[in-house]
C-alpha atoms as a PDB file:
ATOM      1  CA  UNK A   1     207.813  43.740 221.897  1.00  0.00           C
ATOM      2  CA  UNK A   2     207.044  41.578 224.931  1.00  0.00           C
ATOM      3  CA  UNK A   3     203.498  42.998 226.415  1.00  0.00           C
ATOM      4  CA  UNK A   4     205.104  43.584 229.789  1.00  0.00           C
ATOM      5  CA  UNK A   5     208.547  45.511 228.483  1.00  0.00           C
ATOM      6  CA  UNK A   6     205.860  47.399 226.821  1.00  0.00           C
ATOM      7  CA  UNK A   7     203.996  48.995 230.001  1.00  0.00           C
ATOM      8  CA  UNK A   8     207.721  49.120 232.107  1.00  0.00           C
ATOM      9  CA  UNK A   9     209.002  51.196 229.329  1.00  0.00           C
ATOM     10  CA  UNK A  10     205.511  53.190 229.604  1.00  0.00           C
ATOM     11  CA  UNK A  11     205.767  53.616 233.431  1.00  0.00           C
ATOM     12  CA  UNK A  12     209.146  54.665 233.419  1.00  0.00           C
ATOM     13  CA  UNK A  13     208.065  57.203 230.915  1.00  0.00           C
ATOM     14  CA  UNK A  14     205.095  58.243 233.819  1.00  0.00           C
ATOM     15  CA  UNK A  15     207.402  58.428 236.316  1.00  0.00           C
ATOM     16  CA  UNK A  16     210.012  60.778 234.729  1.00  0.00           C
ATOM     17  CA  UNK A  17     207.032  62.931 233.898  1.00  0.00           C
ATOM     18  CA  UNK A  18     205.799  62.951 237.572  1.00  0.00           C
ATOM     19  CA  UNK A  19     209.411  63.840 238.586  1.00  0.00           C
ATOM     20  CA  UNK A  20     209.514  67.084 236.036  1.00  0.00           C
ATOM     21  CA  UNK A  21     206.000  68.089 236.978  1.00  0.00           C
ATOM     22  CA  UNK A  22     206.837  68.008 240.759  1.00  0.00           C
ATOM     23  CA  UNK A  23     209.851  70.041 239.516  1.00  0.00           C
ATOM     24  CA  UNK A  24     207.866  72.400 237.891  1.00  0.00           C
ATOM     25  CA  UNK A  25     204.938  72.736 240.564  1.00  0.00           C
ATOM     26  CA  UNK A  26     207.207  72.883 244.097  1.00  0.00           C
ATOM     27  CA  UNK A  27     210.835  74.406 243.105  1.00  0.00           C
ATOM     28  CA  UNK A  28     211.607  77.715 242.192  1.00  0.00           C
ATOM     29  CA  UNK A  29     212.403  78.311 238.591  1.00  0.00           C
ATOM     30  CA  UNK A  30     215.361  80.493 239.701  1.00  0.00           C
ATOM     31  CA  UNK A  31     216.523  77.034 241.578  1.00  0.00           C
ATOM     32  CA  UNK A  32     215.495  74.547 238.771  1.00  0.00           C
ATOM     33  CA  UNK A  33     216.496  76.462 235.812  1.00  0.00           C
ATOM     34  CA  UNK A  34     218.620  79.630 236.622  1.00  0.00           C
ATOM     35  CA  UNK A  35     217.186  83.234 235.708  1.00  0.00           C
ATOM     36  CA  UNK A  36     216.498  84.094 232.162  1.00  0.00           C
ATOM     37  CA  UNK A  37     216.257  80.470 231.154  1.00  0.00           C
ATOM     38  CA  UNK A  38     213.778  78.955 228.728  1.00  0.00           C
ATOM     39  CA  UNK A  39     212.042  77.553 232.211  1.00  0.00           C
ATOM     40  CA  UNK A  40     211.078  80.992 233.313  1.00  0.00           C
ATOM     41  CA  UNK A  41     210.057  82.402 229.903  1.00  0.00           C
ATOM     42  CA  UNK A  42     207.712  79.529 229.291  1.00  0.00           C
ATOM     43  CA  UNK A  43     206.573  79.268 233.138  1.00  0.00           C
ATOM     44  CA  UNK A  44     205.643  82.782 233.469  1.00  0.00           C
ATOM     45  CA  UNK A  45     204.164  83.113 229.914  1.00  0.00           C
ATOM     46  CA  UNK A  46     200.120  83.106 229.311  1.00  0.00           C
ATOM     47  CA  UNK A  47     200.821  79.351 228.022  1.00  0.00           C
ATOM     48  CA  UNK A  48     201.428  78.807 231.602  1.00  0.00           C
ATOM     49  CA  UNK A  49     197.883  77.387 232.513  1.00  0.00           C
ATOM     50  CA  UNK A  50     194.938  75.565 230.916  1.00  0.00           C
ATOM     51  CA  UNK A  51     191.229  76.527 232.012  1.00  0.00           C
ATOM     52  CA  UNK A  52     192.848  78.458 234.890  1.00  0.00           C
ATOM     53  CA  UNK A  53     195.198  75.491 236.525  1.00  0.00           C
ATOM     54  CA  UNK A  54     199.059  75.464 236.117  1.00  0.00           C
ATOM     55  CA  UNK A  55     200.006  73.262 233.414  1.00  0.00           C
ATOM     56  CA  UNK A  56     202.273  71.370 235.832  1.00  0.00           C
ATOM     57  CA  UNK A  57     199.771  70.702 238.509  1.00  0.00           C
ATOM     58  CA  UNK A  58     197.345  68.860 235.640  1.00  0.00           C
ATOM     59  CA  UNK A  59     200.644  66.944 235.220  1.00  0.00           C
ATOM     60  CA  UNK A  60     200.793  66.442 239.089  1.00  0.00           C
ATOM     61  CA  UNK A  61     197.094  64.434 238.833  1.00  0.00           C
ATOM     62  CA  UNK A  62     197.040  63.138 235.218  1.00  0.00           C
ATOM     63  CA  UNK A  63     200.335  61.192 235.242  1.00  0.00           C
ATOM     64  CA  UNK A  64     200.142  59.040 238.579  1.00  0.00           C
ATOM     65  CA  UNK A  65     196.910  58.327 237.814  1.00  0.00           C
ATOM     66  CA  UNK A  66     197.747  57.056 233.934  1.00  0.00           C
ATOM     67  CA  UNK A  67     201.023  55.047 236.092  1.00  0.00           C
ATOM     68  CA  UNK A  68     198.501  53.796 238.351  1.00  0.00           C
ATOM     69  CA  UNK A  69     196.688  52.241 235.387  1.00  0.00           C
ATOM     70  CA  UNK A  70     199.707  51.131 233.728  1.00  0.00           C
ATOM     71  CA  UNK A  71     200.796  49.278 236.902  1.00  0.00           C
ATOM     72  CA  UNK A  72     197.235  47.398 236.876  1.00  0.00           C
ATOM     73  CA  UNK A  73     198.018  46.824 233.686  1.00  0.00           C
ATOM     74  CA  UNK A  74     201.175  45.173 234.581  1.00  0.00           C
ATOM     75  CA  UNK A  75     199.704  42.756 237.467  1.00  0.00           C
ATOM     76  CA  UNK A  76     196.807  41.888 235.193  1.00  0.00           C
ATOM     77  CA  UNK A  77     195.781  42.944 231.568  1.00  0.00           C
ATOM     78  CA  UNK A  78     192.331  44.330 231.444  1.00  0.00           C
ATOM     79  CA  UNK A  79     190.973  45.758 228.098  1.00  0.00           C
ATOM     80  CA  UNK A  80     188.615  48.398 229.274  1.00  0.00           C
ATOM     81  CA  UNK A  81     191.873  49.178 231.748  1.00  0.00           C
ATOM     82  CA  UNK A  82     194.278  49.260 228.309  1.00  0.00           C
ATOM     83  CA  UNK A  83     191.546  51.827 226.429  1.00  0.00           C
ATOM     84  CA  UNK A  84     191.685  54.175 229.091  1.00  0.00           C
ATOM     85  CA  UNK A  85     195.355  54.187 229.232  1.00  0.00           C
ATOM     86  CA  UNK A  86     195.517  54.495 225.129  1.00  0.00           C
ATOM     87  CA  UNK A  87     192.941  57.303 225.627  1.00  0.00           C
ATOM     88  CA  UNK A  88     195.306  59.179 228.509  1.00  0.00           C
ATOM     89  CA  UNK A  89     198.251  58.777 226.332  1.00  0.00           C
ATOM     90  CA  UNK A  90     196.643  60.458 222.911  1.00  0.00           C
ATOM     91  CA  UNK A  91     195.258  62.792 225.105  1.00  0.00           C
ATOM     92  CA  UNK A  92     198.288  63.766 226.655  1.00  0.00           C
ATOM     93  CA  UNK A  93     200.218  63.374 223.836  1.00  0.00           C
ATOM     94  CA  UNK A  94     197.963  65.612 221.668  1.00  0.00           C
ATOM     95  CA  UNK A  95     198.901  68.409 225.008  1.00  0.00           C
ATOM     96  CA  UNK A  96     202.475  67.510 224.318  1.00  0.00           C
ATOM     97  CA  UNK A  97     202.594  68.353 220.256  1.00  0.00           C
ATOM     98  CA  UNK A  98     200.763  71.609 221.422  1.00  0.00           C
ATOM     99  CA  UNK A  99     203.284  72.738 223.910  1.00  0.00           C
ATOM    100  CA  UNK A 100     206.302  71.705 222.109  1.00  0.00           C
ATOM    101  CA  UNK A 101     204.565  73.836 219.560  1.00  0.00           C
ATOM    102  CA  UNK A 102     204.216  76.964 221.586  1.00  0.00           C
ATOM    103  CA  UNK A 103     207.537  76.421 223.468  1.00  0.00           C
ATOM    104  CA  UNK A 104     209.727  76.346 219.711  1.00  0.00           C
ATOM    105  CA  UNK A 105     207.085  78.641 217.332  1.00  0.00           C
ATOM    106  CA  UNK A 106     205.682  81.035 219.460  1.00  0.00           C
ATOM    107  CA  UNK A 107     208.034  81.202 222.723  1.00  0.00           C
ATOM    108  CA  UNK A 108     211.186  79.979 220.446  1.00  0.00           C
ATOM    109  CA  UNK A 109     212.584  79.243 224.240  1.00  0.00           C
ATOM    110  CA  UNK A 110     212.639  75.624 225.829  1.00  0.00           C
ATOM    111  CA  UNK A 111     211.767  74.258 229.164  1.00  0.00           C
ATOM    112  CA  UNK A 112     214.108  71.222 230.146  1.00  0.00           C
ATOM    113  CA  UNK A 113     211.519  69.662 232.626  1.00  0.00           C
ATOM    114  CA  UNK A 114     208.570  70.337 229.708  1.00  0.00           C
ATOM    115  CA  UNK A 115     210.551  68.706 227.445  1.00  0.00           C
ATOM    116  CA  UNK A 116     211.123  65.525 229.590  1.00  0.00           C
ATOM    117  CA  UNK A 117     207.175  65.710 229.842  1.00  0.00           C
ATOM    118  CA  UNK A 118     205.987  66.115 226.120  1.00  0.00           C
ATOM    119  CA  UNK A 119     208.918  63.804 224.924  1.00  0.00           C
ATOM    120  CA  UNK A 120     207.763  61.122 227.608  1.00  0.00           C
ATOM    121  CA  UNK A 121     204.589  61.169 226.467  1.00  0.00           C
ATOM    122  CA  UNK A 122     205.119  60.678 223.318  1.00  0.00           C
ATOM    123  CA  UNK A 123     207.585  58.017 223.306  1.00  0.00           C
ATOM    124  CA  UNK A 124     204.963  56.601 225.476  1.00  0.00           C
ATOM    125  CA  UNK A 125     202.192  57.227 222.808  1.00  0.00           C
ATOM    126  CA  UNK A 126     204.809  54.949 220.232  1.00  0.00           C
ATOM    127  CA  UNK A 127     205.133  52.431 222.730  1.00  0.00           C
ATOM    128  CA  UNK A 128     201.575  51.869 223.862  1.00  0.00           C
ATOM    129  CA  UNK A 129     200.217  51.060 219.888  1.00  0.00           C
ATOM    130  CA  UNK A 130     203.316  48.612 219.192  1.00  0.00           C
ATOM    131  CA  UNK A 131     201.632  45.173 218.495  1.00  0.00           C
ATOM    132  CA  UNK A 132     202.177  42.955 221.401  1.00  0.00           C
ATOM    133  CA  UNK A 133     203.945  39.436 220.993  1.00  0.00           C
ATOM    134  CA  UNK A 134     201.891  36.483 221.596  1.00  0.00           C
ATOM    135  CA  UNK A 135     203.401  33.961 224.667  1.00  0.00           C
END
């Protein structure tokens, strides 16, 4: 894979993620997802935050920031700049496996705009260690 298909397929990933945490952060679940939906039983559950912050808003500040990177990334390739996005995407993917986890095993409900976040990531996660093509 070409190195720059690489990070567009990565940001677009990013992006799609920003769009479902905004979702899940500003909009009513009632709005997004309709009552009694998967949305409100995993939105309202005790899975809801991390160290006190909603799940969503982490996604608010973690993914623009890893799309900021990847756009660097696109203008010019830096390889501290590459690390720390690799790092950012186990990271988030390792959030991802856990909250797909919770949201089949232990909720057994689904989220749509969760799983447009967990699945982004980690089609991102596949993407960012593909071996890059020489010029």
């Amino acid at each position: 894979m070409k190195n720059k298909t690489k990070y567009i397929i990565i940001l677009i990933m990013l992006v799609l993620a920003t769009a479902a945490s905004i979702v899940l952060s500003f909009v009513s679940l009632n709005q997004a997802c309709g009552q009694n939906q998967g949305c409100t039983i995993i939105n309202t559950s005790k899975y809801e935050t991390t160290l006190g912050i909603k799940n969503a808003h982490i996604g608010l500040i973690a993914f623009p920031i890893l799309a900021i990177l990847t756009i660097l990334e696109l203008k010019k390739s830096n390889k501290y700049r590459k690390k720390l996005l690799q790092i950012g995407i186990i990271v988030g993917s390792a959030f991802a496996i856990y909250f797909l986890y919770i949201q089949i095993f232990l909720l057994k409900a689904l989220c749509k705009y969760c799983l447009v976040v967990d699945i982004g990531v980690l089609i991102s996660l596949g993407v960012i260690f593909l071996k890059e093509k020489s010029k």
